[in-house]
Structures are given as structure tokens and as C-alpha cells.
C-alpha atoms as a PDB file:
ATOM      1  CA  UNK A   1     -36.204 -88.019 -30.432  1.00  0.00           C
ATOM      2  CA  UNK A   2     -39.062 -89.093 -32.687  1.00  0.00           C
ATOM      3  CA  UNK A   3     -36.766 -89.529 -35.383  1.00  0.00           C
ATOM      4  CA  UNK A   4     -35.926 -85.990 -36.249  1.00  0.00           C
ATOM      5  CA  UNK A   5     -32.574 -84.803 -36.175  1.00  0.00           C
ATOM      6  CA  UNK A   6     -31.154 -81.764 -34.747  1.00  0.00           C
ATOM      7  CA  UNK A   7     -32.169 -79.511 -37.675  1.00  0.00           C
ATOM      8  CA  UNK A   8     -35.440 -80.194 -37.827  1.00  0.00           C
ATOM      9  CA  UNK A   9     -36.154 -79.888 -33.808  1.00  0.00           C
ATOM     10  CA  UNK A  10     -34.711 -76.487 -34.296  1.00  0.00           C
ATOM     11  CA  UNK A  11     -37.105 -75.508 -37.540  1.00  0.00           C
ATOM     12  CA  UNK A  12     -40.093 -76.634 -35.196  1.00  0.00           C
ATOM     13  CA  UNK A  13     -38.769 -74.723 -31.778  1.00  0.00           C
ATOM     14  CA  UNK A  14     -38.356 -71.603 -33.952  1.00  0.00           C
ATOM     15  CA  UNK A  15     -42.167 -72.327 -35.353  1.00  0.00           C
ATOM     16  CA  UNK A  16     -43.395 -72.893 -32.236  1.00  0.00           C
ATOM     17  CA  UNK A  17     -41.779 -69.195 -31.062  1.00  0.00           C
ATOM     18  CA  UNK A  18     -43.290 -67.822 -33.909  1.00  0.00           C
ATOM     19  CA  UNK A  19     -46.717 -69.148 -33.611  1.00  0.00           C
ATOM     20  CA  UNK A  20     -46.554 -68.158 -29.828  1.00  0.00           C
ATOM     21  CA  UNK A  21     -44.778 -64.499 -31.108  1.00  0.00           C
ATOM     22  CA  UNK A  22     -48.002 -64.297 -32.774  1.00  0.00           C
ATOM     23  CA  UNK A  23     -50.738 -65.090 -31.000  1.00  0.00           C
ATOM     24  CA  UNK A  24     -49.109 -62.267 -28.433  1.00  0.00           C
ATOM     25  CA  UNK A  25     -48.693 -59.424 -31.046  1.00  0.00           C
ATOM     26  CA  UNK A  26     -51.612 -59.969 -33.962  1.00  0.00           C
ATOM     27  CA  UNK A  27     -54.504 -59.281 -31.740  1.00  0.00           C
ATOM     28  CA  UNK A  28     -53.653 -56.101 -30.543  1.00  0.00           C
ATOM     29  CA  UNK A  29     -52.629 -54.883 -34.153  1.00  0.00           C
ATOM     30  CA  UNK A  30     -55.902 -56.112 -35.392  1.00  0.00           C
ATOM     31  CA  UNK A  31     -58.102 -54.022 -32.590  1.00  0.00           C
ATOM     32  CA  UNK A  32     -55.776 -50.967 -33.243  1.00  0.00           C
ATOM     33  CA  UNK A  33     -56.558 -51.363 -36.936  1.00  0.00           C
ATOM     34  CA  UNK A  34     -60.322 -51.668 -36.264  1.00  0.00           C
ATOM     35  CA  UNK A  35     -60.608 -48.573 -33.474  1.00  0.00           C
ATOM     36  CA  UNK A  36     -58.328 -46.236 -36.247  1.00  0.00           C
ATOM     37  CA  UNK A  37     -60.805 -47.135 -38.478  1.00  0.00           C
ATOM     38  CA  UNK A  38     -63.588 -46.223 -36.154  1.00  0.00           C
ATOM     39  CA  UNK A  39     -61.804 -43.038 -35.581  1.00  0.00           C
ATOM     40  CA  UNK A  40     -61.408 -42.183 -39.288  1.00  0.00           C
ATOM     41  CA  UNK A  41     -65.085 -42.698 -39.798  1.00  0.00           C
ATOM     42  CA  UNK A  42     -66.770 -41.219 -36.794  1.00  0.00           C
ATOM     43  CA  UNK A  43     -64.286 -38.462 -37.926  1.00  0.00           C
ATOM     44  CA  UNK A  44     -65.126 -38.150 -41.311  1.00  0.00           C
ATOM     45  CA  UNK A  45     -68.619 -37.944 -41.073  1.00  0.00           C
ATOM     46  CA  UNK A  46     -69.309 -35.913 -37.551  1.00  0.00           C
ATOM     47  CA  UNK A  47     -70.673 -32.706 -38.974  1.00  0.00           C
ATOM     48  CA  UNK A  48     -73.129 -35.353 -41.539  1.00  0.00           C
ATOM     49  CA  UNK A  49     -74.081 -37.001 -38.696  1.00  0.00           C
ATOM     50  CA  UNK A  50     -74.578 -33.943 -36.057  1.00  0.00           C
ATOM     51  CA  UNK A  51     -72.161 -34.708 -33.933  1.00  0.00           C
ATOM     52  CA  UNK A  52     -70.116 -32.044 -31.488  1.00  0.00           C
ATOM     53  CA  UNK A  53     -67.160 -32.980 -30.093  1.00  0.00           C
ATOM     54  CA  UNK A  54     -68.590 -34.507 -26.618  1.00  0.00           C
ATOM     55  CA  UNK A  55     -70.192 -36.221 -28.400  1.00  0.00           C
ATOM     56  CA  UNK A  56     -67.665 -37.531 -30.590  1.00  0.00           C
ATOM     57  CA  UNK A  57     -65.404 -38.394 -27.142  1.00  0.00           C
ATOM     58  CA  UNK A  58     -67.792 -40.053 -25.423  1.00  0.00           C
ATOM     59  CA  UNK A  59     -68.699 -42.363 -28.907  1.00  0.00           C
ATOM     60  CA  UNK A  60     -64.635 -43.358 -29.121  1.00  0.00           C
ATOM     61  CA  UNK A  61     -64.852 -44.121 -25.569  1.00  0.00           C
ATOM     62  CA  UNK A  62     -67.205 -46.112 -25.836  1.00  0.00           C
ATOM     63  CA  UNK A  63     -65.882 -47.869 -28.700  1.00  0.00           C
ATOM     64  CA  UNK A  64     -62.820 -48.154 -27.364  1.00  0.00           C
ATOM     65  CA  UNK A  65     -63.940 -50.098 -24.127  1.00  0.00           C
ATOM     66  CA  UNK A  66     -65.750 -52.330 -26.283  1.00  0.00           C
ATOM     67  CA  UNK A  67     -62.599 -53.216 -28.361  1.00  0.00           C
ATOM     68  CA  UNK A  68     -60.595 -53.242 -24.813  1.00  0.00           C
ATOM     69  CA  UNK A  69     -58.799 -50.490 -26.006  1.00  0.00           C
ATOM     70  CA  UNK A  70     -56.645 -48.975 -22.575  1.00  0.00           C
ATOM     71  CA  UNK A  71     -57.888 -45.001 -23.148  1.00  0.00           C
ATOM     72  CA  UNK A  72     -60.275 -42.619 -21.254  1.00  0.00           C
ATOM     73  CA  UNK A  73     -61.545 -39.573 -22.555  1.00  0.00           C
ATOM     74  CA  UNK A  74     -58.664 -36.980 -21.529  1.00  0.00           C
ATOM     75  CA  UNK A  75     -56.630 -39.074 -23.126  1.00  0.00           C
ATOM     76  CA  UNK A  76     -58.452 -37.586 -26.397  1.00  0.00           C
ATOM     77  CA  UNK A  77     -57.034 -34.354 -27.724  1.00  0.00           C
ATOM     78  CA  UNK A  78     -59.579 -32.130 -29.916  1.00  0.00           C
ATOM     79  CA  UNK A  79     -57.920 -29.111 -31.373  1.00  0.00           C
ATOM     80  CA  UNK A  80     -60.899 -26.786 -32.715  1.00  0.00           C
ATOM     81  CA  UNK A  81     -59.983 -24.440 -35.733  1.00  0.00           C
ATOM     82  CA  UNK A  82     -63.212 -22.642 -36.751  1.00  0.00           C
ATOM     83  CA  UNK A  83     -65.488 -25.154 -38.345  1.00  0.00           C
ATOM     84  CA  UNK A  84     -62.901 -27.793 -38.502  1.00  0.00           C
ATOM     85  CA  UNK A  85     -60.918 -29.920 -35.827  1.00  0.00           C
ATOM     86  CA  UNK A  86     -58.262 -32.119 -35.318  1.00  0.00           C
ATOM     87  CA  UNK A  87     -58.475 -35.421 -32.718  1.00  0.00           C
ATOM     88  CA  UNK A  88     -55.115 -36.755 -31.875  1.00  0.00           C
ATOM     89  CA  UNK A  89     -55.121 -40.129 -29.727  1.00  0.00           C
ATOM     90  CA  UNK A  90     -52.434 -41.862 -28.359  1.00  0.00           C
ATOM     91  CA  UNK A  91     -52.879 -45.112 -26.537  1.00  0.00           C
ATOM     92  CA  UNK A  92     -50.325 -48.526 -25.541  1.00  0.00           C
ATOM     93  CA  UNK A  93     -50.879 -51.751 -25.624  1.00  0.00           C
ATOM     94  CA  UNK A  94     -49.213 -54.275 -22.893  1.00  0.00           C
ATOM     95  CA  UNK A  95     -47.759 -57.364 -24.330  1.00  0.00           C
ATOM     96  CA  UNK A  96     -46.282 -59.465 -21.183  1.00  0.00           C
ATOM     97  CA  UNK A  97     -44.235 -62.274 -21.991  1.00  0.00           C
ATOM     98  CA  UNK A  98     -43.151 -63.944 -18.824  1.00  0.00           C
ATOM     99  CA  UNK A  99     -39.589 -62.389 -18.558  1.00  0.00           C
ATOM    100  CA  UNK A 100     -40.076 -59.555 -20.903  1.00  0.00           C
ATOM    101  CA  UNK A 101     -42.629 -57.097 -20.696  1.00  0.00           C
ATOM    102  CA  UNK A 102     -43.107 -54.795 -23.929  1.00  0.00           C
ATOM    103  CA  UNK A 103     -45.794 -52.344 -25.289  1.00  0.00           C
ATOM    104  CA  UNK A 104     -46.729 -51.384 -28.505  1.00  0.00           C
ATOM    105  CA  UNK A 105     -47.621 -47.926 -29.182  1.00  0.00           C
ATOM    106  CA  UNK A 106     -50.766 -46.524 -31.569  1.00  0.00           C
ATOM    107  CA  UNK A 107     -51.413 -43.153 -32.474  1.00  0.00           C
ATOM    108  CA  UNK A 108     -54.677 -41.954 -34.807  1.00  0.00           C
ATOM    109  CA  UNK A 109     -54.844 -38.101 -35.602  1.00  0.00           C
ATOM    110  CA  UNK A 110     -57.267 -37.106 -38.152  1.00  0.00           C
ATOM    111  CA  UNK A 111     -59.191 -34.006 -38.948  1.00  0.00           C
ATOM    112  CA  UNK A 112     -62.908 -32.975 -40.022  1.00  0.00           C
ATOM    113  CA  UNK A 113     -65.329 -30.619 -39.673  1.00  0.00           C
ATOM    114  CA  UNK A 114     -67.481 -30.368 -36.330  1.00  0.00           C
ATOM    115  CA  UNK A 115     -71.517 -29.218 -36.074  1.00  0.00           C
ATOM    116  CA  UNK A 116     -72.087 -26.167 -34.909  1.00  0.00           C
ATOM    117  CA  UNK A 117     -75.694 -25.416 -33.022  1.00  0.00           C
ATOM    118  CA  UNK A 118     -76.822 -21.729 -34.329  1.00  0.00           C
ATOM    119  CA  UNK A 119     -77.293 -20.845 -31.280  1.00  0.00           C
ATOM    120  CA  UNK A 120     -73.807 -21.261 -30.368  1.00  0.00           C
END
């Protein structure tokens, strides 16, 4: 078949899986890495930038439906501990090949410290 023997029809099936393996499995690693580092930011710099933590959800929401990130805002934990606070977020990613269905699993947790009104 096209003059290539056995061997090398088998090296270009297995790239051919690969390249296909690929194109099913980098893009969602690439949007997790950008919405952790989102996260880590809007983290990082919420008290600097006046944010509570409403605020804070609804901002990673929004991010994360512009990424196409599968999450809604319970699925955002905020543990408060005095001035500072923890956000834990766990969210899946479906990769459907035809006869196998798999999904890969993300999880950011990272702490800062929160505004606080005066009044409050």
C-alpha cells in the first residue's frame, strides 16, 4: 500500500492516535491551566483590589463561562478565617471518545486575604 511496509503503516496509525489523543486532551489542560491562573490572581490580589468574596464568586464565574469551564457558583467553596480565606474549586472536564467516555479532573485551592467594609 503506497509502498510502505508493515512497520511503517503501524508508526503512522500510532501517530495518527496520538495526534487525535491530542487534540482531545490538550485543550482542556490548557483552559484548566489558564482559569487556575485566573484563580491564583484574582486570589492573590482581592483585598488590593477591594474585592469581598461575592464578589470574587461571581468574577470566577464569569471567567469560567468564558473559558467554557463546566462550574456554577456553589460549586465554589470559600472558607473565611478572620481576615484571610481559603477558595477550594473542583470542576471535570468530559472527554468523549466514541466508545470511551473519560473525564479529567481539576482542582485549584488557594488562600488570601479578603476586604473587609468598616462597617461590617
Amino acid at each position: 500500500m503506497f509502498g510502505l511496509n508493515g512497520r511503517q503503516i503501524f508508526l503512522l496509525l500510532m501517530l495518527f492516535l496520538l495526534l487525535f489523543a491530542g487534540s482531545k486532551y490538550v485543550p482542556p489542560y490548557f483552559t484548566a491551566f489558564q482559569f487556575n491562573d485566573f484563580i491564583r490572581q484574582e486570589v492573590k490580589f482581592a483585598a488590593a483590589s477591594r474585592k469581598n468574596t461575592e464578589k470574587l464568586r461571581s468574577d470566577i464565574v464569569e471567567k469560567a463561562k468564558e473559558l467554557g469551564v463546566p462550574i456554577g457558583a456553589r460549586d465554589i467553596r470559600i472558607t473565611r478565617r478572620g481576615p484571610s480565606f481559603t477558595l477550594e474549586l473542583e470542576y471535570r472536564f468530559p472527554i468523549d471518545w466514541k466508545i470511551y467516555h473519560h473525564e479529567l479532573v481539576f482542582h485549584a485551592s488557594e488562600t488570601g486575604e479578603i476586604f473587609e467594609n468598616a462597617g461590617n
